[in-house]
N, C-alpha and C. Protein backbone atom coordinates (compact mmCIF):
# COMPACT_ATOMS: atom_id res chain seq x y z
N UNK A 1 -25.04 -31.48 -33.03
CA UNK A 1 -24.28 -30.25 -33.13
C UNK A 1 -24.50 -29.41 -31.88
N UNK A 2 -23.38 -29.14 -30.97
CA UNK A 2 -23.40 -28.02 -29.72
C UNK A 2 -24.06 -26.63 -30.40
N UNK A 3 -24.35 -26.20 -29.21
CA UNK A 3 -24.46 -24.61 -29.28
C UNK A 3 -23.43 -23.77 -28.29
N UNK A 4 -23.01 -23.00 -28.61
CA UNK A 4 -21.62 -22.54 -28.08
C UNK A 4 -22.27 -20.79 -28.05
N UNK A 5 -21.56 -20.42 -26.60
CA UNK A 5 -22.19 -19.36 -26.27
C UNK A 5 -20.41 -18.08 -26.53
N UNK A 6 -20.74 -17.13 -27.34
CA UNK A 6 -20.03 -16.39 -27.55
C UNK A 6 -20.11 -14.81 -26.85
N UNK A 7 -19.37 -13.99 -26.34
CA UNK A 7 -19.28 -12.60 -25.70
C UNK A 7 -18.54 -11.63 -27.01
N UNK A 8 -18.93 -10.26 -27.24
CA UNK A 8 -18.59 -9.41 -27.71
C UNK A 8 -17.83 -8.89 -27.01
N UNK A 9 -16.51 -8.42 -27.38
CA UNK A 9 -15.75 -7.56 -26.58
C UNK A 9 -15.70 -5.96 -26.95
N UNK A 10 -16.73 -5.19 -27.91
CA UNK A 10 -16.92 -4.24 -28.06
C UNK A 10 -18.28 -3.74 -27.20
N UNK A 11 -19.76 -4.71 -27.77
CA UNK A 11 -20.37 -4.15 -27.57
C UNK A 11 -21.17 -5.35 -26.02
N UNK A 12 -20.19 -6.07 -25.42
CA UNK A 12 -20.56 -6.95 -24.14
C UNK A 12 -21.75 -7.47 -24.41
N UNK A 13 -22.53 -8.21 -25.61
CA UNK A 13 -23.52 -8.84 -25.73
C UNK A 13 -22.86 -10.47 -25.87
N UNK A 14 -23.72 -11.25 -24.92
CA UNK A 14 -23.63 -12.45 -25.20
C UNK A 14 -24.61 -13.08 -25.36
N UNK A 15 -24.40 -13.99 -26.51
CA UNK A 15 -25.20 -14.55 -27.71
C UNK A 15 -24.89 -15.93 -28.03
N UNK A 16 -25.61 -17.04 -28.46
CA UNK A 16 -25.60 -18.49 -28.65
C UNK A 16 -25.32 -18.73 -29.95
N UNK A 17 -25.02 -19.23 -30.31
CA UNK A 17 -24.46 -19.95 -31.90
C UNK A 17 -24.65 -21.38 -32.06
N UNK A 18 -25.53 -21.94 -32.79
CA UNK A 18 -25.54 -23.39 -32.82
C UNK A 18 -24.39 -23.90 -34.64
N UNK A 19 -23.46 -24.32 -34.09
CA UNK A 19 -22.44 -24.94 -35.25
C UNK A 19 -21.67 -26.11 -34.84
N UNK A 20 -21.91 -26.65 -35.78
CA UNK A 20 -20.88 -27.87 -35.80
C UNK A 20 -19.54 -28.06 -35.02
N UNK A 21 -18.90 -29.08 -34.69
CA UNK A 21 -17.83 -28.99 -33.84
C UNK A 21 -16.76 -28.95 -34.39
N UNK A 22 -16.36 -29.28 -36.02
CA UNK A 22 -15.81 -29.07 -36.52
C UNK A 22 -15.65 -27.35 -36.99
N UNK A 23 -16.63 -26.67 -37.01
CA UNK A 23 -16.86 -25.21 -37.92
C UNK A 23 -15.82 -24.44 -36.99
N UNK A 24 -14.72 -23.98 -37.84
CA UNK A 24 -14.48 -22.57 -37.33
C UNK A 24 -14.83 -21.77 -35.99
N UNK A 25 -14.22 -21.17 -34.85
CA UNK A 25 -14.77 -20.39 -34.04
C UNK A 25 -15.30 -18.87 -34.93
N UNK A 26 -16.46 -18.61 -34.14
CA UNK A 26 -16.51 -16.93 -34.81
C UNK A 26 -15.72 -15.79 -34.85
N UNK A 27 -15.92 -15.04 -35.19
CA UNK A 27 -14.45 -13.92 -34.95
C UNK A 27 -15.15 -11.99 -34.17
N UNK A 28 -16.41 -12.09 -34.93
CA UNK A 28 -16.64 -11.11 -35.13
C UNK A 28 -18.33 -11.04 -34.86
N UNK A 29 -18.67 -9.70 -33.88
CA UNK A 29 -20.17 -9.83 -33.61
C UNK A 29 -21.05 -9.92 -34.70
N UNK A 30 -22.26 -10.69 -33.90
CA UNK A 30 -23.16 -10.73 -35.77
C UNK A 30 -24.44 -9.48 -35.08
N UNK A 31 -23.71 -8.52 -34.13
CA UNK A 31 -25.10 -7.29 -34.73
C UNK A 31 -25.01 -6.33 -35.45
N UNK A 32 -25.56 -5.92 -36.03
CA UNK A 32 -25.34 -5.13 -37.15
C UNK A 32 -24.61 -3.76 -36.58
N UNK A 33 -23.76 -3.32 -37.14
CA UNK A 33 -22.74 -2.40 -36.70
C UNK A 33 -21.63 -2.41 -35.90
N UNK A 34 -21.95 -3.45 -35.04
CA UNK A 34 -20.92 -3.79 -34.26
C UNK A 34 -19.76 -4.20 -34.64
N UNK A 35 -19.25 -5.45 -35.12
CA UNK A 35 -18.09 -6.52 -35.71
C UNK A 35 -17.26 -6.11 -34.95
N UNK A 36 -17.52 -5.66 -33.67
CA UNK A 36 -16.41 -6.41 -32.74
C UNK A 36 -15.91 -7.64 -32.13
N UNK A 37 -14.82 -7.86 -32.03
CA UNK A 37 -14.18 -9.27 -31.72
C UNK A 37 -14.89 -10.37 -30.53
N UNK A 38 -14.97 -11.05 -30.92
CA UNK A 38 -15.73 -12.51 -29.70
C UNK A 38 -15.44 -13.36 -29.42
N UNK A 39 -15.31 -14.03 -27.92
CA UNK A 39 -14.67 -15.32 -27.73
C UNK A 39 -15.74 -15.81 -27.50
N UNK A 40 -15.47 -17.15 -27.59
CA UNK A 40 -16.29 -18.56 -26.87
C UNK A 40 -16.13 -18.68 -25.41
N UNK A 41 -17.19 -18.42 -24.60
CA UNK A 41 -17.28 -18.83 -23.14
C UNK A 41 -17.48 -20.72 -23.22
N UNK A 42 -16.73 -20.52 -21.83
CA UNK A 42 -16.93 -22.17 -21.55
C UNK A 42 -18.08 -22.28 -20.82
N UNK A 43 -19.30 -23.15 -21.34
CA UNK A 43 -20.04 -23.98 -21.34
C UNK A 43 -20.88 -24.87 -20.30
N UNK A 44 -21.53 -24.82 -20.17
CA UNK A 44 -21.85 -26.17 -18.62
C UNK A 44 -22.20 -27.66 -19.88
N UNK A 45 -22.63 -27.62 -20.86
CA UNK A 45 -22.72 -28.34 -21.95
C UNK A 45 -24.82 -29.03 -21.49
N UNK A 46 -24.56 -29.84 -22.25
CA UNK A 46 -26.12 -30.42 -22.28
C UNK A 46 -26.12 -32.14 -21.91
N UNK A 47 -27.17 -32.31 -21.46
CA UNK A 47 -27.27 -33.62 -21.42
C UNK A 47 -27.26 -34.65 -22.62
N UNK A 48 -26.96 -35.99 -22.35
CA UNK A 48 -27.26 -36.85 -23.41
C UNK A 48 -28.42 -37.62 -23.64
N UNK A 49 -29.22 -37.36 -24.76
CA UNK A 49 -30.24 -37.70 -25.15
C UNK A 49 -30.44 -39.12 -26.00
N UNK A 50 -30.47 -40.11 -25.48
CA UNK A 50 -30.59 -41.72 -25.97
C UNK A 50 -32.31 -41.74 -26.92
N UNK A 51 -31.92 -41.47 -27.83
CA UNK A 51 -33.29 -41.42 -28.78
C UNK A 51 -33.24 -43.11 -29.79
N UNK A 52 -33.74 -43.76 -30.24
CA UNK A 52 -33.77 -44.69 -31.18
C UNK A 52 -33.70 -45.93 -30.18
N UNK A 53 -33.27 -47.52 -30.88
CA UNK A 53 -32.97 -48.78 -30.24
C UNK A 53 -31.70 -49.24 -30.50
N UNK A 54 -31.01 -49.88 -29.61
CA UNK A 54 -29.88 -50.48 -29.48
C UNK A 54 -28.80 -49.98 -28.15
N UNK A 55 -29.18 -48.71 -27.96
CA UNK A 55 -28.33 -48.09 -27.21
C UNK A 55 -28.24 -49.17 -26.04
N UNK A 56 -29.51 -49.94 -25.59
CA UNK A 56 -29.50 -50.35 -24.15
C UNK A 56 -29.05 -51.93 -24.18
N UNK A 57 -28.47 -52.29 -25.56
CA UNK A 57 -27.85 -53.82 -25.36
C UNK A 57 -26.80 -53.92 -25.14
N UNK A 58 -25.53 -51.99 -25.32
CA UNK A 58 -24.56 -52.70 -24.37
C UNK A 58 -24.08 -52.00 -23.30
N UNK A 59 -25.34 -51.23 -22.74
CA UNK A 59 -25.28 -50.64 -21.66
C UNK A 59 -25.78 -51.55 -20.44
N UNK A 60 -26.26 -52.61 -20.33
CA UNK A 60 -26.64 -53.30 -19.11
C UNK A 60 -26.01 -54.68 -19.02
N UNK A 61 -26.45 -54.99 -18.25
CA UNK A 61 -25.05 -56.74 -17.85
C UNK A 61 -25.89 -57.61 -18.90
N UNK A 62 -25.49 -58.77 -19.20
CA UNK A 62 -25.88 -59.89 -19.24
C UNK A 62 -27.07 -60.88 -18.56
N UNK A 63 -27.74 -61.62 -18.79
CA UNK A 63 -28.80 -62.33 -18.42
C UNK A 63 -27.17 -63.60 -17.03
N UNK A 64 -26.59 -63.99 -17.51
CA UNK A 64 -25.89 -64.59 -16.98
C UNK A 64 -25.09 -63.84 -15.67
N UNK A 65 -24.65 -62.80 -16.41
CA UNK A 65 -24.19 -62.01 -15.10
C UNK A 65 -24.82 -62.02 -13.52
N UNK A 66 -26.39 -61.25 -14.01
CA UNK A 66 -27.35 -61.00 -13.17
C UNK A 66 -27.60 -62.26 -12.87
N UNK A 67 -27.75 -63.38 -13.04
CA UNK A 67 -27.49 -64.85 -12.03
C UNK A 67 -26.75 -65.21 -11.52
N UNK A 68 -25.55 -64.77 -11.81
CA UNK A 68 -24.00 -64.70 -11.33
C UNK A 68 -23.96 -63.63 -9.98
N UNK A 69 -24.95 -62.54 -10.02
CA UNK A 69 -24.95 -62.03 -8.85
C UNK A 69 -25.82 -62.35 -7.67
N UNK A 70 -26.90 -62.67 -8.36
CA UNK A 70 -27.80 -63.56 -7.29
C UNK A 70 -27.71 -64.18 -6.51
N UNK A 71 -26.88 -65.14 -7.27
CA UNK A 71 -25.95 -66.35 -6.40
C UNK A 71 -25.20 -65.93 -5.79
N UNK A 72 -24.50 -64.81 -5.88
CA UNK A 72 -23.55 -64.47 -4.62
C UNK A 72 -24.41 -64.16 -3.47
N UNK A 73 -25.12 -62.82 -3.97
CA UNK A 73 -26.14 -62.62 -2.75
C UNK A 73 -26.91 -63.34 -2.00
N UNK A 74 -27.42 -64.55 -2.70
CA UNK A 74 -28.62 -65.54 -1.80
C UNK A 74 -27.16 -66.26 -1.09
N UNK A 75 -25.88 -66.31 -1.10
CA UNK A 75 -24.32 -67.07 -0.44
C UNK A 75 -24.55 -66.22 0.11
N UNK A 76 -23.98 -65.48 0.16
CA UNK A 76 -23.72 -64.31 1.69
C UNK A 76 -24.68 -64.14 2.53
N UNK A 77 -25.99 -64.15 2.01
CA UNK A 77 -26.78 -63.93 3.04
C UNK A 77 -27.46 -65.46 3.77
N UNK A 78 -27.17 -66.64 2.93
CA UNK A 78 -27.28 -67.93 3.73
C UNK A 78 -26.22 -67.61 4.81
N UNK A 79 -24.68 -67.57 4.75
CA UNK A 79 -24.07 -67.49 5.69
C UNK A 79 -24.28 -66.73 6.50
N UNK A 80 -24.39 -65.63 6.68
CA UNK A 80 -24.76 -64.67 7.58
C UNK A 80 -25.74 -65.29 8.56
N UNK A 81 -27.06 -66.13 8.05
CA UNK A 81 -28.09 -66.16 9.07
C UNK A 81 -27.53 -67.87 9.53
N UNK A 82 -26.60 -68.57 9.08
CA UNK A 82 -26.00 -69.17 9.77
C UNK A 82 -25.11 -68.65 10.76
N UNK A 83 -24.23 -68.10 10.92
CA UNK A 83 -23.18 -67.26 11.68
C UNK A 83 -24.20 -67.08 12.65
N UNK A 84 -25.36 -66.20 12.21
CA UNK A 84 -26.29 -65.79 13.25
C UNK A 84 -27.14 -66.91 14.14
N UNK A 85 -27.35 -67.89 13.40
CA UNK A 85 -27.81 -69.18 14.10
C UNK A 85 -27.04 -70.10 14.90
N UNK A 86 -25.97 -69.93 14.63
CA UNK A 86 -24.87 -70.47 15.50
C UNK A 86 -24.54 -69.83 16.81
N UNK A 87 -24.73 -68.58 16.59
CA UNK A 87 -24.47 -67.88 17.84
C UNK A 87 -25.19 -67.73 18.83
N UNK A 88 -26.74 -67.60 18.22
CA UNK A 88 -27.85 -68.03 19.22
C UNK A 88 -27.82 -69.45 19.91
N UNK A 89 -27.24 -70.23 19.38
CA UNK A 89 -27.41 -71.75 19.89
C UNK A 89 -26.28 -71.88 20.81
N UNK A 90 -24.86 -71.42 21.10
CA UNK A 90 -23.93 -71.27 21.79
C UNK A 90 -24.61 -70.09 23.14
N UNK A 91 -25.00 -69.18 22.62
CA UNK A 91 -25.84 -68.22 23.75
C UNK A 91 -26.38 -69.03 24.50
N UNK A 92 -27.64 -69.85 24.26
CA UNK A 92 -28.53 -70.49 25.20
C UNK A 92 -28.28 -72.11 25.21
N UNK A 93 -27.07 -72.24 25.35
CA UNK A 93 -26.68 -74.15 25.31
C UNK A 93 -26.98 -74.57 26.70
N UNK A 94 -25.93 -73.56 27.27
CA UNK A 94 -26.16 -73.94 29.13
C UNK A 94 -27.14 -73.55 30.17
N UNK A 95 -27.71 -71.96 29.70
CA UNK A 95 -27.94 -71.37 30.19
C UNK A 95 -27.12 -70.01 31.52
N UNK A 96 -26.32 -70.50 31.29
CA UNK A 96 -25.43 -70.02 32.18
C UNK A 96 -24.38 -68.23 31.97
N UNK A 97 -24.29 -68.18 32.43
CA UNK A 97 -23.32 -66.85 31.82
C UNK A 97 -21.74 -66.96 32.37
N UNK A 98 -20.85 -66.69 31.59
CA UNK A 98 -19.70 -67.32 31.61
C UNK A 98 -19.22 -66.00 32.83
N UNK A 99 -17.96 -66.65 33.56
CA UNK A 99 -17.89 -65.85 35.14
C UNK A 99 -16.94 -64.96 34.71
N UNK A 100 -16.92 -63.61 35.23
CA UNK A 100 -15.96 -62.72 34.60
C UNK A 100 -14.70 -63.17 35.23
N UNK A 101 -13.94 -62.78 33.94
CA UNK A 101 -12.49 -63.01 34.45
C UNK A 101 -11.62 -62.12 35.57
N UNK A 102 -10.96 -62.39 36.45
CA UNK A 102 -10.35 -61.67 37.11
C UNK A 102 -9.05 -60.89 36.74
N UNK A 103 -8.84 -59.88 37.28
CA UNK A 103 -7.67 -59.18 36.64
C UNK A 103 -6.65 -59.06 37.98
N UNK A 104 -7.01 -59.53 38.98
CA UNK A 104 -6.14 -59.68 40.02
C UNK A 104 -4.74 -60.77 39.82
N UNK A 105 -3.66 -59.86 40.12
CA UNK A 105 -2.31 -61.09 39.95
C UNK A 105 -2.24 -61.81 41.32
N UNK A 106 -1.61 -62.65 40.79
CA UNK A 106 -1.61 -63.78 41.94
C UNK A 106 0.02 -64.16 42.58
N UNK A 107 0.34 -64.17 44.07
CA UNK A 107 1.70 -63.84 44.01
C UNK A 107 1.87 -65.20 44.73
């Protein structure tokens, strides 16, 4: 059950109410003498509180999943340090450094 924060528009006191979400809004201040009229302010609300067991069997992946991702990751990162091994071995094949190209036209 929320608690819902209400303003007096007679006597400008604002005050908390804990009721059901179904219940009725209030109408009328609860200090004594007052019973001037009150709205409901909007809220920043509260966090959610996971108390008891079960909540977390269908909040997380699968046992299969999480091997299903593994395997991608240990793939991508085999390729990668291939890509990277390949390129080192093309770097130092000749030793040589390839001759810059010219940009001169030729008539």
């Amino acid at each position: 059950m929320p608690t819902y924060e209400y303003q007096c528009a007679k006597c400008r006191k604002i005050f908390e109410h804990f009721q059901s979400i179904k219940a009725p809004k209030l109408e009328k201040c609860p200090k004594k003498g007052c019973k001037g009229k009150v709205t409901r302010l909007l809220g920043t609300g509260a966090g959610i509180i996971f108390k008891g067991g079960g909540f977390y069997e269908t909040d997380y992946r699968s046992d299969n999943y999480k091997s299903g991702e593994k395997n991608a990751k240990e793939a991508v990162k085999k390729a990668t340090e291939k890509k990277s091994d390949n390129k080192k071995k093309s770097d130092k094949s000749d030793g040589k450094k390839p001759a810059p190209k010219s940009n001169a036209k030729k008539q």
